[in-house]
Protein backbone atom coordinates (compact mmCIF):
# COMPACT_ATOMS: atom_id res chain seq x y z
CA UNK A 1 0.00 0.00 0.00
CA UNK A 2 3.14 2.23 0.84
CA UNK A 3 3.81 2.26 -3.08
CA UNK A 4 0.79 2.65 -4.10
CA UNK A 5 0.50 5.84 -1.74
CA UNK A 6 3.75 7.27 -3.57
CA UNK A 7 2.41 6.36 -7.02
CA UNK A 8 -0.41 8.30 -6.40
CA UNK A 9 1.76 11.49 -5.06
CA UNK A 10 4.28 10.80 -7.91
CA UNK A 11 2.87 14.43 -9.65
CA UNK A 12 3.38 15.82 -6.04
CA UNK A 13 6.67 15.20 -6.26
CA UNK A 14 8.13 15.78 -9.99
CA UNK A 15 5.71 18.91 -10.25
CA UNK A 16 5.67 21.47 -10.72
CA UNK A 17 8.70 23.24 -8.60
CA UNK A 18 11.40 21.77 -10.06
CA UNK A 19 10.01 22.00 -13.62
CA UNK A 20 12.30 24.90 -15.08
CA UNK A 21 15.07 23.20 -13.38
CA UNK A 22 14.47 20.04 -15.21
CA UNK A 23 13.89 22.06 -18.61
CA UNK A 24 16.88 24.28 -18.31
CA UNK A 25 19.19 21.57 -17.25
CA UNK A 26 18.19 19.59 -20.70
CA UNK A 27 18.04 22.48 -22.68
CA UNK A 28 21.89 22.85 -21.75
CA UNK A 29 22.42 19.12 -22.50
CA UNK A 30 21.00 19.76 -25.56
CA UNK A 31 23.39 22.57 -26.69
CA UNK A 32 25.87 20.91 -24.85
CA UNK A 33 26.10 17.84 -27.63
CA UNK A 34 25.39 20.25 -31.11
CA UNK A 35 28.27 21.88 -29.74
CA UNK A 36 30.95 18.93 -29.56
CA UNK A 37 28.98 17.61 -32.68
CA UNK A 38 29.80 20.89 -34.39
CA UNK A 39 33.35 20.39 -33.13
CA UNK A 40 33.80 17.19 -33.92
CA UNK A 41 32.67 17.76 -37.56
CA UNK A 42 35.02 20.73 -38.16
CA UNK A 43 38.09 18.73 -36.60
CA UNK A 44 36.47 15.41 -39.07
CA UNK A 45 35.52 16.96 -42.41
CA UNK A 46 35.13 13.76 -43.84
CA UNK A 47 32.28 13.20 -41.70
CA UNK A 48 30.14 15.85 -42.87
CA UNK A 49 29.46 14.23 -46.09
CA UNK A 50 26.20 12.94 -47.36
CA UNK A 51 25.96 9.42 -46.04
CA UNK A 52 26.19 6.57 -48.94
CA UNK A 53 23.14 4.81 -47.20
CA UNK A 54 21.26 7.81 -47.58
CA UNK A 55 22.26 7.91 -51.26
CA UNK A 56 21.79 4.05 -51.52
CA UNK A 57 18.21 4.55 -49.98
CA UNK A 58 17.35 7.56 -52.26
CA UNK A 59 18.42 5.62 -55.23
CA UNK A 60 16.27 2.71 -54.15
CA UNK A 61 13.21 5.03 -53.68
CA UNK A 62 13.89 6.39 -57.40
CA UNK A 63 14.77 2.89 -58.85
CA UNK A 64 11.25 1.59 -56.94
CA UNK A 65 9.19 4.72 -58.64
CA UNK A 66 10.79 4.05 -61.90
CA UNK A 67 9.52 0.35 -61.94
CA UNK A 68 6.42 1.21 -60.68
CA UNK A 69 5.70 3.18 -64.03
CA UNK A 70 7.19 1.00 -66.22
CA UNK A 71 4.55 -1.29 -64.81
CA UNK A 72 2.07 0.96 -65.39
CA UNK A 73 3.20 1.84 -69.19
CA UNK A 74 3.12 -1.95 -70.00
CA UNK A 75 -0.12 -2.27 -68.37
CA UNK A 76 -1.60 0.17 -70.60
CA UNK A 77 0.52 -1.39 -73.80
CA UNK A 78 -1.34 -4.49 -73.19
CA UNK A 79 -4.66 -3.01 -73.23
CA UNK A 80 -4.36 -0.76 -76.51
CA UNK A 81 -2.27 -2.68 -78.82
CA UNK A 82 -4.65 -4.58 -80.69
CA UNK A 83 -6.75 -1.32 -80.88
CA UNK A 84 -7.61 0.80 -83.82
CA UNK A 85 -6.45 4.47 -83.97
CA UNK A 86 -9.71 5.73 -82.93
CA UNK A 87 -10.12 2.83 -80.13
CA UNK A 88 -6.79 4.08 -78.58
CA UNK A 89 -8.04 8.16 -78.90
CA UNK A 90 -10.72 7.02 -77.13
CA UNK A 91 -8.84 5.24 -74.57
CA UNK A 92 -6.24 7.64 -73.58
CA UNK A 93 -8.89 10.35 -73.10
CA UNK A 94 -10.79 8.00 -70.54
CA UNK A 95 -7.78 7.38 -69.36
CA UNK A 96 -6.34 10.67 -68.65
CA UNK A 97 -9.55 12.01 -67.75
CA UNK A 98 -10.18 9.15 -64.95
CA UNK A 99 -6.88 9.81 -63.26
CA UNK A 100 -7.72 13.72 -63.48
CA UNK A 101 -11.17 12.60 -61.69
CA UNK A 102 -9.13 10.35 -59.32
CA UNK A 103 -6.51 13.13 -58.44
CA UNK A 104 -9.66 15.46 -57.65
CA UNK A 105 -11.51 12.95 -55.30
CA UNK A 106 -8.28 12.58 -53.53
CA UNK A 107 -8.18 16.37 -52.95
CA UNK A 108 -11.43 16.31 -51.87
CA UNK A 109 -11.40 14.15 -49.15
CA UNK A 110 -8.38 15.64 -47.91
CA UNK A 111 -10.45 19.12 -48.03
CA UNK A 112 -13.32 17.20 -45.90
CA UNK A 113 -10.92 16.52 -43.23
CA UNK A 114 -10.17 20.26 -42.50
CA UNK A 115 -13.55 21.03 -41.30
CA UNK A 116 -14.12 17.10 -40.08
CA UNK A 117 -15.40 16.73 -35.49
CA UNK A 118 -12.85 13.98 -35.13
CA UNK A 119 -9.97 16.74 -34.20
CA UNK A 120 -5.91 15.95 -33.35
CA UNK A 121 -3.86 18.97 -32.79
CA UNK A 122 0.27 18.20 -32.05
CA UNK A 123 1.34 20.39 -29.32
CA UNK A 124 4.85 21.61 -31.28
CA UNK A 125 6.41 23.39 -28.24
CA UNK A 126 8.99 20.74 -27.80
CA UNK A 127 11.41 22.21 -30.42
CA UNK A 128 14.12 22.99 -28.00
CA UNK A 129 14.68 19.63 -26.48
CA UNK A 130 15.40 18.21 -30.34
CA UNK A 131 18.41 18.32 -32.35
CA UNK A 132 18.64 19.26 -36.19
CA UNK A 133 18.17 14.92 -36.85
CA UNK A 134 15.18 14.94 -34.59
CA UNK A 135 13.65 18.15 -36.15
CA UNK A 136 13.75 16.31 -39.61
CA UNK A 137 12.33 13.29 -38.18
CA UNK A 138 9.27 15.34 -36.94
CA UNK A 139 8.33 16.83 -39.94
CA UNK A 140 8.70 13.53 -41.68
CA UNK A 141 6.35 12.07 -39.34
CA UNK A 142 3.87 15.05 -39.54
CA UNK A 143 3.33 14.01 -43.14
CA UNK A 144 2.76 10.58 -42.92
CA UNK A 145 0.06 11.83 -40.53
CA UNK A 146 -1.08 14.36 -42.82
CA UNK A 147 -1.63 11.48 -45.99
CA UNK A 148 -3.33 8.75 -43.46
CA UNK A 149 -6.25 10.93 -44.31
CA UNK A 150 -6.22 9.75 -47.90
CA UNK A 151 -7.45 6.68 -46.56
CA UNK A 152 -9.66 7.45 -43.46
CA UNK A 153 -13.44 6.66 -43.35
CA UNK A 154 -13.42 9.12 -40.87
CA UNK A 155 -11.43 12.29 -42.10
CA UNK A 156 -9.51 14.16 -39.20
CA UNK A 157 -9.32 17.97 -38.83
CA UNK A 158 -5.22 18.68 -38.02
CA UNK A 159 -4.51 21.80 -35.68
CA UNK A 160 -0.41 21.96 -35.75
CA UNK A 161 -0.39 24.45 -32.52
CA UNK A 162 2.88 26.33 -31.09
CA UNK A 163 3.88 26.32 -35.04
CA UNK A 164 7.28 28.71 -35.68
CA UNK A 165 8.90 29.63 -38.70
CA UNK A 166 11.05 27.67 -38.66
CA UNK A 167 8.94 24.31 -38.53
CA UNK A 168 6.63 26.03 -41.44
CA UNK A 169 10.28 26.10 -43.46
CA UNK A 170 10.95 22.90 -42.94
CA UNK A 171 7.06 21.39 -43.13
CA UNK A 172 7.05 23.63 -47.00
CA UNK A 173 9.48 21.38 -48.19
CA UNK A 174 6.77 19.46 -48.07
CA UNK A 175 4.17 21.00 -49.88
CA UNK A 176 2.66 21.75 -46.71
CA UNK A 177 1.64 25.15 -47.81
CA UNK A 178 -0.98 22.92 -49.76
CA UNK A 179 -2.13 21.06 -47.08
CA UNK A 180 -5.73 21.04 -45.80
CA UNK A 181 -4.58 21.52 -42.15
CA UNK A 182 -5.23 24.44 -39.47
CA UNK A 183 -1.87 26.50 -38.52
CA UNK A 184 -1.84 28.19 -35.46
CA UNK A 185 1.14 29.82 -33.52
CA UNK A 186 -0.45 29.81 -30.69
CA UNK A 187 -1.46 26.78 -27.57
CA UNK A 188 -3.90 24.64 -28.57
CA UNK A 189 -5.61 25.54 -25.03
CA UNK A 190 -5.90 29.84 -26.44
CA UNK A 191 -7.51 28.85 -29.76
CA UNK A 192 -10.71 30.27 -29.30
CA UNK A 193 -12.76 27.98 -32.09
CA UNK A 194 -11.31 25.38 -30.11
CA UNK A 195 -11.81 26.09 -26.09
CA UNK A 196 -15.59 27.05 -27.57
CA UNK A 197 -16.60 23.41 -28.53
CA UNK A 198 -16.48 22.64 -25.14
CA UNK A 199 -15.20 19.70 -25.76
CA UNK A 200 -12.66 18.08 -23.15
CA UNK A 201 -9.04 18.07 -24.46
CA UNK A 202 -7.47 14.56 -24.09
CA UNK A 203 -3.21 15.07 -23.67
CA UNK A 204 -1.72 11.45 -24.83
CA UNK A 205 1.30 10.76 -23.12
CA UNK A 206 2.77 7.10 -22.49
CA UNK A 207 3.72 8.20 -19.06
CA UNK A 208 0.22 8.97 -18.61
CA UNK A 209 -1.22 7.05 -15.01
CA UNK A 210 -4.54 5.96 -16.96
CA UNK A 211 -5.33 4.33 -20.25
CA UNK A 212 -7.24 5.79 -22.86
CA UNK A 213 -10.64 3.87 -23.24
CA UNK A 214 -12.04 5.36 -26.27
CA UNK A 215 -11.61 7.54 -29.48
CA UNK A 216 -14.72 9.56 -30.04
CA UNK A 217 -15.44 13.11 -31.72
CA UNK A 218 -16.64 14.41 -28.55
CA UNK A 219 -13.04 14.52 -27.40
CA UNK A 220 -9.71 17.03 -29.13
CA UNK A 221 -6.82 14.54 -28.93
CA UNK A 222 -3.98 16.58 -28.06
CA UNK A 223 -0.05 14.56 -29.44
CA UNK A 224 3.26 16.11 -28.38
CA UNK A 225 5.34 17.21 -31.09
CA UNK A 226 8.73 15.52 -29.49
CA UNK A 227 10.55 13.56 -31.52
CA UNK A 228 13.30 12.14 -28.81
CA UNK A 229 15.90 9.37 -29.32
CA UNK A 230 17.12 9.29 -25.71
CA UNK A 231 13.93 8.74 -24.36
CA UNK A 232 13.42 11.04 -20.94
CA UNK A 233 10.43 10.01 -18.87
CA UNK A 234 7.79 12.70 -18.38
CA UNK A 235 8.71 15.21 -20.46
CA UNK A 236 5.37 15.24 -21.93
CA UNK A 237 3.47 14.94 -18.37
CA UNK A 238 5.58 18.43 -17.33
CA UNK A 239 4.26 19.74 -20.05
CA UNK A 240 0.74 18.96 -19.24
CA UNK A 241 0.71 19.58 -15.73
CA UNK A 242 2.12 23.23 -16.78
CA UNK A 243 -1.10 23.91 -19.07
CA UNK A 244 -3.80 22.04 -16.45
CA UNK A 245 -2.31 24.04 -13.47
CA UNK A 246 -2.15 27.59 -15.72
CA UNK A 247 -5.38 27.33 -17.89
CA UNK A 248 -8.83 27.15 -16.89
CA UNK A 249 -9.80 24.19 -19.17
CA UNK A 250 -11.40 20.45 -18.69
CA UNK A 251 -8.03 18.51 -20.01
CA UNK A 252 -6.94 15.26 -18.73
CA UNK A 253 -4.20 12.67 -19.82
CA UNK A 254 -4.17 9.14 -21.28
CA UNK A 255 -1.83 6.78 -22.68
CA UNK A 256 -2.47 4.22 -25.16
CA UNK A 257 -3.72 0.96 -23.99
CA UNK A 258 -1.05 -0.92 -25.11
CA UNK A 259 0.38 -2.70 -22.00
CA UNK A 260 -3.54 -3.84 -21.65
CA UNK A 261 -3.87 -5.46 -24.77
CA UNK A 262 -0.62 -6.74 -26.34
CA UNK A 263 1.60 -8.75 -24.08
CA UNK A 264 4.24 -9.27 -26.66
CA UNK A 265 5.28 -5.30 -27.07
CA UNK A 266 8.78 -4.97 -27.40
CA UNK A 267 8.89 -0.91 -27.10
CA UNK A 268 6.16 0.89 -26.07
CA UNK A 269 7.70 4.16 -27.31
CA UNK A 270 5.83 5.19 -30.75
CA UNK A 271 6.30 7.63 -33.53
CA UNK A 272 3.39 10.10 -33.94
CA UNK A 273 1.86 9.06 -37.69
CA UNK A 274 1.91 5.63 -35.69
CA UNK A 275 -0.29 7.17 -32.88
CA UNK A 276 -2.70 8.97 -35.06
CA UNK A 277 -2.58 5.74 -37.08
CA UNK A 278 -3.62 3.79 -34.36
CA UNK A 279 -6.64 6.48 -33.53
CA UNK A 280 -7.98 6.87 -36.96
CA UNK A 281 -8.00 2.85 -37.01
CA UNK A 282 -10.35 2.79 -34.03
CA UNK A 283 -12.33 5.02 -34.90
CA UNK A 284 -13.50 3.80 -38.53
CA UNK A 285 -14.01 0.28 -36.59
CA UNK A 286 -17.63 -0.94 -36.96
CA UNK A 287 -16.94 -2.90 -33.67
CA UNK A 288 -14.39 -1.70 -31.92
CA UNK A 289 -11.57 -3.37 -31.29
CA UNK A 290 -8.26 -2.00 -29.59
CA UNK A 291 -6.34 -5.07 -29.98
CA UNK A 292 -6.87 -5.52 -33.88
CA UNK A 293 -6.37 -1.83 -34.20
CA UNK A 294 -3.02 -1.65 -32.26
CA UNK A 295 -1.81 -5.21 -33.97
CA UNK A 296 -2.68 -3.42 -37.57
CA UNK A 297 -1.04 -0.15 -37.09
CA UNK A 298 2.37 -0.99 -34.93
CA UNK A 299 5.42 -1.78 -36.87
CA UNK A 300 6.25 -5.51 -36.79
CA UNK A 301 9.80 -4.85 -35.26
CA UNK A 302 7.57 -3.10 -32.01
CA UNK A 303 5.66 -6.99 -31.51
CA UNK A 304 7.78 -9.51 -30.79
CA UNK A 305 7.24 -13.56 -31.65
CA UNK A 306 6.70 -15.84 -28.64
């Protein structure tokens, strides 16, 4: 019972007094290491090359698209070369004219997911605890997010909150400009369109005390922005227990059920696209199912054979 009393004083105890202590100290770690990495580059030119697996992996990407069209062209071949002259006019028009319809569906159902009820928003105030590596990483991750909608029943409404300038930079590079997706440089918790839904805001965190039970559009899932390969334990629970004990709004946090339902989870530490993945699964289930739904969406390496 002794442990279970400290357990439930554990936020007691970690907040929120020594919180800009704890921020400040990794802040400095964090400067700390681009500053012998900086060092170390400048005294190891040869290491600042491009990598040859990232050239070996961007050749295989090009080599895979390449294929993938040739496929395509022979596809077509097959189709019109038996074909009169007028046959194949009439062909390639329905042809060209069916991918131009396909392209435009596509565009609309990302447009349906801007003003969709089923709302994430990533919480993008962690960019001072990442590195330039991690920073990539995040944006990457933000897209894959961003074309899950493609293939949701259920089209989510992004809010990327806390957004700088120098995230938009990096997100353009993306095409982001042409995404279907709410920018806001402000909290999540200040966006007044937001706060006036009423709706209760639901913080995910996997240090979270309590599971999350449900996925509903009566909720705004709320996804830290942290992208962080030396995993530190609570960072994203400070962070909440700074905006529930400054803001007068109903928020509370969950964690994925994933202890609960998978007993064969290797690392319960998950990239974001894999979290909204995860969400959006559950909630296009019929019956729902958070078992199936965390099996279909995890990476393989994250389950491990028994």
């Amino acid at each position: 019972m002794e442990n279970l009393d400290f357990l439930n004083n554990i936020e007691d105890i970690l907040y929120p007094e020594h919180q800009k202590e704890i921020e400040e100290r990794e802040k400095n770690k964090k400067e700390e290491k681009e500053l012998r990495k900086n060092e170390y580059i400048k005294s190891h030119p040869e290491h600042s090359k491009k990598s040859p697996k990232k050239d070996y992996m961007k050749n295989k990407v090009k080599e895979r698209n390449y294929i993938r069209r040739q496929k395509e062209k022979r596809k077509v071949y097959q189709k019109v070369k038996n074909m009169t002259k007028e046959e194949k006019e009439k062909y390639y028009d329905n042809y060209y004219k069916e991918k131009e319809t396909m392209k435009e569906k596509l565009k609309e159902d990302l447009r349906k997911g801007y003003d969709s009820n089923f709302i994430i928003c990533f919480d993008l105030d962690y960019n001072t605890y990442m590195d330039n590596k991690e920073k990539k990483s995040l944006i990457s991750q933000l897209a894959l997010c961003y074309c899950l909608n493609k293939h949701n029943k259920k089209k989510i409404s992004f809010y990327f909150t806390n957004i700088n300038n120098e995230i938009i930079t990096d997100l353009n590079k993306n095409n982001a400009d042409k995404w279907y997706v709410h920018y806001n440089e402000t909290p999540f918790y200040l966006i007044e369109e937001l706060v006036n839904k009423k709706k209760e805001f639901i913080y995910l965190s996997p240090d979270a005390m309590d599971d999350l039970e449900d996925v509903s559009e009566d909720k705004i899932y709320i996804i830290g922005g942290l992208v962080d390969k030396q995993v530190i334990k609570n960072r994203s629970m400070i962070r909440f227990n700074n905006i529930k004990n400054n803001n007068e709004i109903k928020i509370v946090a969950k964690r994925l059920p994933l202890q609960k339902y998978l007993d064969n989870l290797s690392n319960p530490i998950l990239n974001i696209n894999t979290v909204v993945e995860i969400l959006s699964i559950y909630m296009d289930m019929d019956k729902k199912d958070w078992k199936k739904a965390l099996e279909y969406a995890l990476p393989k390496r994250k389950l491990e054979n028994k």
